[in-house]
Protein backbone atom coordinates (compact mmCIF):
# COMPACT_ATOMS: atom_id res chain seq x y z
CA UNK A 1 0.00 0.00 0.00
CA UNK A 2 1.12 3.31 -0.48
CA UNK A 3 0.96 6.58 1.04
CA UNK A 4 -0.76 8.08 -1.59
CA UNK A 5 -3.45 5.00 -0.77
CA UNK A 6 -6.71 6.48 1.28
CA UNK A 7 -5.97 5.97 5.01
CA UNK A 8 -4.61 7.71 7.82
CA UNK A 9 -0.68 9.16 6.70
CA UNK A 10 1.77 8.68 9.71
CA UNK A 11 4.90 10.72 9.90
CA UNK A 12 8.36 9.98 12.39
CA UNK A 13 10.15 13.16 13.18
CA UNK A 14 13.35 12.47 15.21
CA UNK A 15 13.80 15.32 18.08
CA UNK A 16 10.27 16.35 18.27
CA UNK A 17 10.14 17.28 21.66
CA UNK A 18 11.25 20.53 21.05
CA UNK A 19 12.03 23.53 19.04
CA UNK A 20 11.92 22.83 14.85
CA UNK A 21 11.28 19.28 15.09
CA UNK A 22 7.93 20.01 17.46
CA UNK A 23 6.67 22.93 15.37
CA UNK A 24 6.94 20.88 12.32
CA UNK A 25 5.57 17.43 13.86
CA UNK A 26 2.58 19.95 15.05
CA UNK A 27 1.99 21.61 11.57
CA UNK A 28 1.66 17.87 10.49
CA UNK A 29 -1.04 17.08 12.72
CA UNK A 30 -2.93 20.61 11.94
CA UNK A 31 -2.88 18.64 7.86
CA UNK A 32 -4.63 15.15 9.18
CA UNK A 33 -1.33 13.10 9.96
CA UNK A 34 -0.66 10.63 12.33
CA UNK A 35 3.12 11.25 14.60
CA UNK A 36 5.60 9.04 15.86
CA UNK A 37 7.86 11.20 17.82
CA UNK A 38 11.31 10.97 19.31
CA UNK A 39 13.07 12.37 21.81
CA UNK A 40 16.60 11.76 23.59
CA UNK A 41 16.14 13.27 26.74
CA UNK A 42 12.92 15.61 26.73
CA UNK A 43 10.48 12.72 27.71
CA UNK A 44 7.83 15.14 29.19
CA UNK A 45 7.72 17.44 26.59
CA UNK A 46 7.42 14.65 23.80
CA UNK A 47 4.45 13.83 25.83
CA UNK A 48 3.11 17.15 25.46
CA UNK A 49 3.78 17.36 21.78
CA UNK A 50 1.73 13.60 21.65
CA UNK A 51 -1.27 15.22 23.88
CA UNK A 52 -1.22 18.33 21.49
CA UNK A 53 -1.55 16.22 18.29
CA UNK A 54 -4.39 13.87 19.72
CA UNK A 55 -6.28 17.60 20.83
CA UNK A 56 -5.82 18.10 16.93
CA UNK A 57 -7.69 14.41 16.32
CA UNK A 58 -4.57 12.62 15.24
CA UNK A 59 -3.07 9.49 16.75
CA UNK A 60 0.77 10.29 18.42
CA UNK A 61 3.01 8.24 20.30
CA UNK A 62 6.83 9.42 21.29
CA UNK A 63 9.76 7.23 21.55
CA UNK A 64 12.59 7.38 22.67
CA UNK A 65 16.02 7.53 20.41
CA UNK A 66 19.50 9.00 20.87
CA UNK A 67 19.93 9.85 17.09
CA UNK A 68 24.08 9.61 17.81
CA UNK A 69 23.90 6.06 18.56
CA UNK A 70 23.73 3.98 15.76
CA UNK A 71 23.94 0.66 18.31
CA UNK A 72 20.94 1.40 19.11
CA UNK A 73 19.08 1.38 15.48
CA UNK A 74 17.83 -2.14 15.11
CA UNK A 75 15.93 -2.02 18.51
CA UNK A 76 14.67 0.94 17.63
CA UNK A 77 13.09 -0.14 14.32
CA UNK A 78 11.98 -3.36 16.16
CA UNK A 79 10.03 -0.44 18.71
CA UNK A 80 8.76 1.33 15.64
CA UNK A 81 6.98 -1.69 13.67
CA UNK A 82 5.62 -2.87 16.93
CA UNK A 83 4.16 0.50 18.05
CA UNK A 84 2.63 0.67 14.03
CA UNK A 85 0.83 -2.94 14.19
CA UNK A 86 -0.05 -2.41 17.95
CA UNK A 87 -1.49 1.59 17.35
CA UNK A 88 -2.05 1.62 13.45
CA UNK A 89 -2.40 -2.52 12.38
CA UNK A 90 -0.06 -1.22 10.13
CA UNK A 91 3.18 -2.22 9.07
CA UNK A 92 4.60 1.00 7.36
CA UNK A 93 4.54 4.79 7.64
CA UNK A 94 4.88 7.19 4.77
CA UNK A 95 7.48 9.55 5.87
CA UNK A 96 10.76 10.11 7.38
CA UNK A 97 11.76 13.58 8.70
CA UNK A 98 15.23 13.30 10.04
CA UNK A 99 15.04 15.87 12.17
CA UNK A 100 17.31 15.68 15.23
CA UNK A 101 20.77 17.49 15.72
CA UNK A 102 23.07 19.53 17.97
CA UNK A 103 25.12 22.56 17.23
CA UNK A 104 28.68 24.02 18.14
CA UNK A 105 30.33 26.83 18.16
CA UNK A 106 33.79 26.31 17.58
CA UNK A 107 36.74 27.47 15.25
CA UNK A 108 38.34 25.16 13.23
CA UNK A 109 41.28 25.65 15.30
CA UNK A 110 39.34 24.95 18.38
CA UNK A 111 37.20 22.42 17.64
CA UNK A 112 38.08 18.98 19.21
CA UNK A 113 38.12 15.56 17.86
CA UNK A 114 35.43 14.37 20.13
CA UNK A 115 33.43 17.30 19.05
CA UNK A 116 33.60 16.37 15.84
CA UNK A 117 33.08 13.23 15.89
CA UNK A 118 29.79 13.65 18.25
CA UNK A 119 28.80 16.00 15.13
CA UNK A 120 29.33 13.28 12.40
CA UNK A 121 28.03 10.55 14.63
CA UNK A 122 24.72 13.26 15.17
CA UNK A 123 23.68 14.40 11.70
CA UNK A 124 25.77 12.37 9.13
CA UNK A 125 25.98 8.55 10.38
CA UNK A 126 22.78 8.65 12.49
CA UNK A 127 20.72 10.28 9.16
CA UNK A 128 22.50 7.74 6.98
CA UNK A 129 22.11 4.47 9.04
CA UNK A 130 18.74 5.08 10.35
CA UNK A 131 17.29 6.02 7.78
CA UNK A 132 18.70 2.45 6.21
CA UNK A 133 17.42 0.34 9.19
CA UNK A 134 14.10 2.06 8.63
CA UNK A 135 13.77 1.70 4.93
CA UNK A 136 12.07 -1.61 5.58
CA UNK A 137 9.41 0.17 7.44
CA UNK A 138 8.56 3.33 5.09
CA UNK A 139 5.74 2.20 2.59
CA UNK A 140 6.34 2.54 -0.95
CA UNK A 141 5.36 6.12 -2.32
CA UNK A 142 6.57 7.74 1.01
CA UNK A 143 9.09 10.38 1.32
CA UNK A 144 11.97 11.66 3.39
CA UNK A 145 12.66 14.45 4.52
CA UNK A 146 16.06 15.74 5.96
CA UNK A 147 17.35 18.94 7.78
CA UNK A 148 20.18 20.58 6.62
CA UNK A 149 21.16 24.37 7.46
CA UNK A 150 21.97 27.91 6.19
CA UNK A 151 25.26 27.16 6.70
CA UNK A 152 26.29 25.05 4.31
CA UNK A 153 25.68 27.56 1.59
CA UNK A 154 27.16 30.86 3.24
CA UNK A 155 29.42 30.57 5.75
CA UNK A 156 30.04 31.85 9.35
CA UNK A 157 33.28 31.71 11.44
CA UNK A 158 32.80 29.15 13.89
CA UNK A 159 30.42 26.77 11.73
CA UNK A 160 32.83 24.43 10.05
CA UNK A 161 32.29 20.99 11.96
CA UNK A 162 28.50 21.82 11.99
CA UNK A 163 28.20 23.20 8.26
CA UNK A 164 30.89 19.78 7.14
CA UNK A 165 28.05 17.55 8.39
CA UNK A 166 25.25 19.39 6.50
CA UNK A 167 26.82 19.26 3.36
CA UNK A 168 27.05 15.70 3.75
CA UNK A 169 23.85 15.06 3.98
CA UNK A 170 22.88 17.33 1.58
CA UNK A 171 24.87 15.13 -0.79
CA UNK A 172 23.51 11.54 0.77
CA UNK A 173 20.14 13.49 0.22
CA UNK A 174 20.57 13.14 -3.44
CA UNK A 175 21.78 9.64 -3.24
CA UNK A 176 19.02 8.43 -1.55
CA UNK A 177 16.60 9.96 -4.30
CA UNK A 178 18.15 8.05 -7.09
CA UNK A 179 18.42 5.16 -4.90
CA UNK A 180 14.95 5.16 -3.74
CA UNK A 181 13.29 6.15 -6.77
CA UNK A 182 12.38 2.70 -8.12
CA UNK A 183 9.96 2.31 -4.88
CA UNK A 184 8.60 5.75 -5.49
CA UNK A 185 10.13 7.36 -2.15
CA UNK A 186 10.97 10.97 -2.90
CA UNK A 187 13.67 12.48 -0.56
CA UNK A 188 14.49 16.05 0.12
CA UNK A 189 16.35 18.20 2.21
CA UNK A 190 14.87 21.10 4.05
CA UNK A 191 17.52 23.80 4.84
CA UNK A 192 16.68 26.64 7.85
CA UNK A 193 18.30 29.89 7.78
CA UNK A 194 18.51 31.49 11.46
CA UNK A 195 15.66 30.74 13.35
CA UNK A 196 14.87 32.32 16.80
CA UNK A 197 14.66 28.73 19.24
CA UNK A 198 16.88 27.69 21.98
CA UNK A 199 19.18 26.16 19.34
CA UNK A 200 22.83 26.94 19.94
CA UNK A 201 21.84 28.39 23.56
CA UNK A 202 18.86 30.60 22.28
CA UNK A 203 21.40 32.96 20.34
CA UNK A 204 19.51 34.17 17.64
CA UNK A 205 16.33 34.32 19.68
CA UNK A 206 17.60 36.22 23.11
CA UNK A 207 20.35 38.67 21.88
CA UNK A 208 19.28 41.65 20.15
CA UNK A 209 22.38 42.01 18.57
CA UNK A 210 22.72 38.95 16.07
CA UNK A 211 18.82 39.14 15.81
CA UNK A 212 19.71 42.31 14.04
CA UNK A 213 22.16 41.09 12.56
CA UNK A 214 20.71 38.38 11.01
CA UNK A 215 18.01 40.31 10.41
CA UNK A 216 20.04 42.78 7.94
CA UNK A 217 21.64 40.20 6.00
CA UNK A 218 18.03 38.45 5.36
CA UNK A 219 15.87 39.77 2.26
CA UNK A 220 12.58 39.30 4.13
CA UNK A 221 14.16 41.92 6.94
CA UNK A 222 13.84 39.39 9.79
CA UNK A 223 15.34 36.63 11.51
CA UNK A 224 13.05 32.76 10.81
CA UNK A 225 10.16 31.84 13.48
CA UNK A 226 9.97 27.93 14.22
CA UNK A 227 6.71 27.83 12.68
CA UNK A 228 8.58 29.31 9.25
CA UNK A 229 9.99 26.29 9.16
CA UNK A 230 7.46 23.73 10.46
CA UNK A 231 4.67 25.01 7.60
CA UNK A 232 7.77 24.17 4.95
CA UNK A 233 8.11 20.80 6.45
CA UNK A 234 4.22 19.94 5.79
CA UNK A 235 4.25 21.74 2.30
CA UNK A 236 6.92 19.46 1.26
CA UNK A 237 5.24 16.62 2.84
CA UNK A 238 1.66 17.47 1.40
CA UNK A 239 0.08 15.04 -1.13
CA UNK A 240 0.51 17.56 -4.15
CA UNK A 241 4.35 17.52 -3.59
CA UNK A 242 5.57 14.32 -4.53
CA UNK A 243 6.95 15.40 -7.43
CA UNK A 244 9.81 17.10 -6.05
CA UNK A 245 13.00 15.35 -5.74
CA UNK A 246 16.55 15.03 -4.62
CA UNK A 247 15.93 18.93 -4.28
CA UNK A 248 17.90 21.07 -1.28
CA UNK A 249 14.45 24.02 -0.35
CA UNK A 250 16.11 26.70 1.97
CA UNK A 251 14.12 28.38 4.16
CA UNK A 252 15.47 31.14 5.44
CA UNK A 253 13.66 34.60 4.08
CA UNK A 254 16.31 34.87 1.70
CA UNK A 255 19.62 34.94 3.85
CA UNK A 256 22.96 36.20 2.70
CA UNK A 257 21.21 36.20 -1.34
């Protein structure tokens, strides 16, 4: 069955519990689709982000996933096809928004091996291999969608590790399009500019100073709200969409053009 077929869509969003990943699992509920959810840590507020989507009529359930531990992949999938025949009596979902991440702030000088390597294990490996140990479980027709960032088209001091890992999956993006395109799975990448959350300590949302910046650098004349971002996550997820593919969609009011 597909997810074009006429039944209930379901969407997993990795870190949902907060900040991009719950705006957009929320804007996906508001357009009729079901949520799987994780979280690492945030256990309470994943079960606030469940209660809101069931208030919106949809069916929600969070688990929980450290997306930096690829160990930890195949019992996760195992979680995810039980919770779908036990909550759904289904065996797939339609789409994939890889979601989850961390930031630094770091020179290149400065930045440490283990940071690094928490970075690539974060947003490169854990996109790439859980996204594979899922493929099983997305139906045919589905889509994925992954985050990328600002960053790795115009660069800040500071960004390298963080922007390094964004490029690469803006590249496995377009491998897993070709790849993928037999069963009819389109896949994406989604790329915010600055967006006022408690990413990277709140920066861009508490200090006036690189709001303005940001905000005179950006075409639109402001700095990105969470909900920019979630309402691009369910217009590339909508059923009109499907025809876009292997594409990179920034979203960031037109930053550094």
């Amino acid at each position: 069955m597909t997810a074009t077929a006429s039944r209930n869509r379901i969407a997993l969003v990795t870190g949902a519990s907060r900040g991009l990943g719950r705006h957009s699992a929320l804007k996906l509920a508001e357009e009729g689709i079901d949520l799987i959810l994780t979280y690492q840590r945030g256990e309470a507020q994943a079960q606030e982000v469940v209660r809101q989507a069931e208030a919106l009529g949809r069916r929600a359930l969070a688990l929980q996933l450290d997306v930096g531990d690829s160990r930890s992949f195949d019992a996760f999938a195992a979680r995810v096809k039980s919770a779908l025949a036990s909550h759904w009596q289904r065996q797939q979902f339609d789409y994939l928004v890889n979601n989850a991440g961390t930031g630094l702030h770091a020179s290149i000088a400065e930045t440490t091996e283990e940071q690094f390597d928490a970075l690539l294990n974060i947003h490169l490996k854990g996109t790439f291999f859980l996204t594979q140990k899922l493929l099983p479980l997305i139906a045919d027709g589905g889509r994925i969608l992954n985050t990328s960032s600002g960053l790795a088209r115009f660069s800040f001091p500071g960004y390298a590790a963080y922007a390094a890992m964004k490029g690469g999956v803006e590249v496995l993006t377009r491998y897993l399009a070709k790849e993928l395109g037999p069963r009819g799975i389109s896949v994406n990448t989604v790329a915010p500019g600055a967006i006022a959350t408690d990413f990277n300590g709140g920066a861009v949302r508490d200090t006036a100073q690189v709001n303005a910046q940001i905000a005179g650098v950006t075409a639109l004349g402001r700095v990105g709200l969470p909900d920019d971002i979630g309402a691009a996550v369910a217009s590339l997820l909508a059923e009109g969409n499907g025809w876009i593919n292997g594409q990179r969609i920034e979203v960031s009011g037109g930053m550094m053009l």
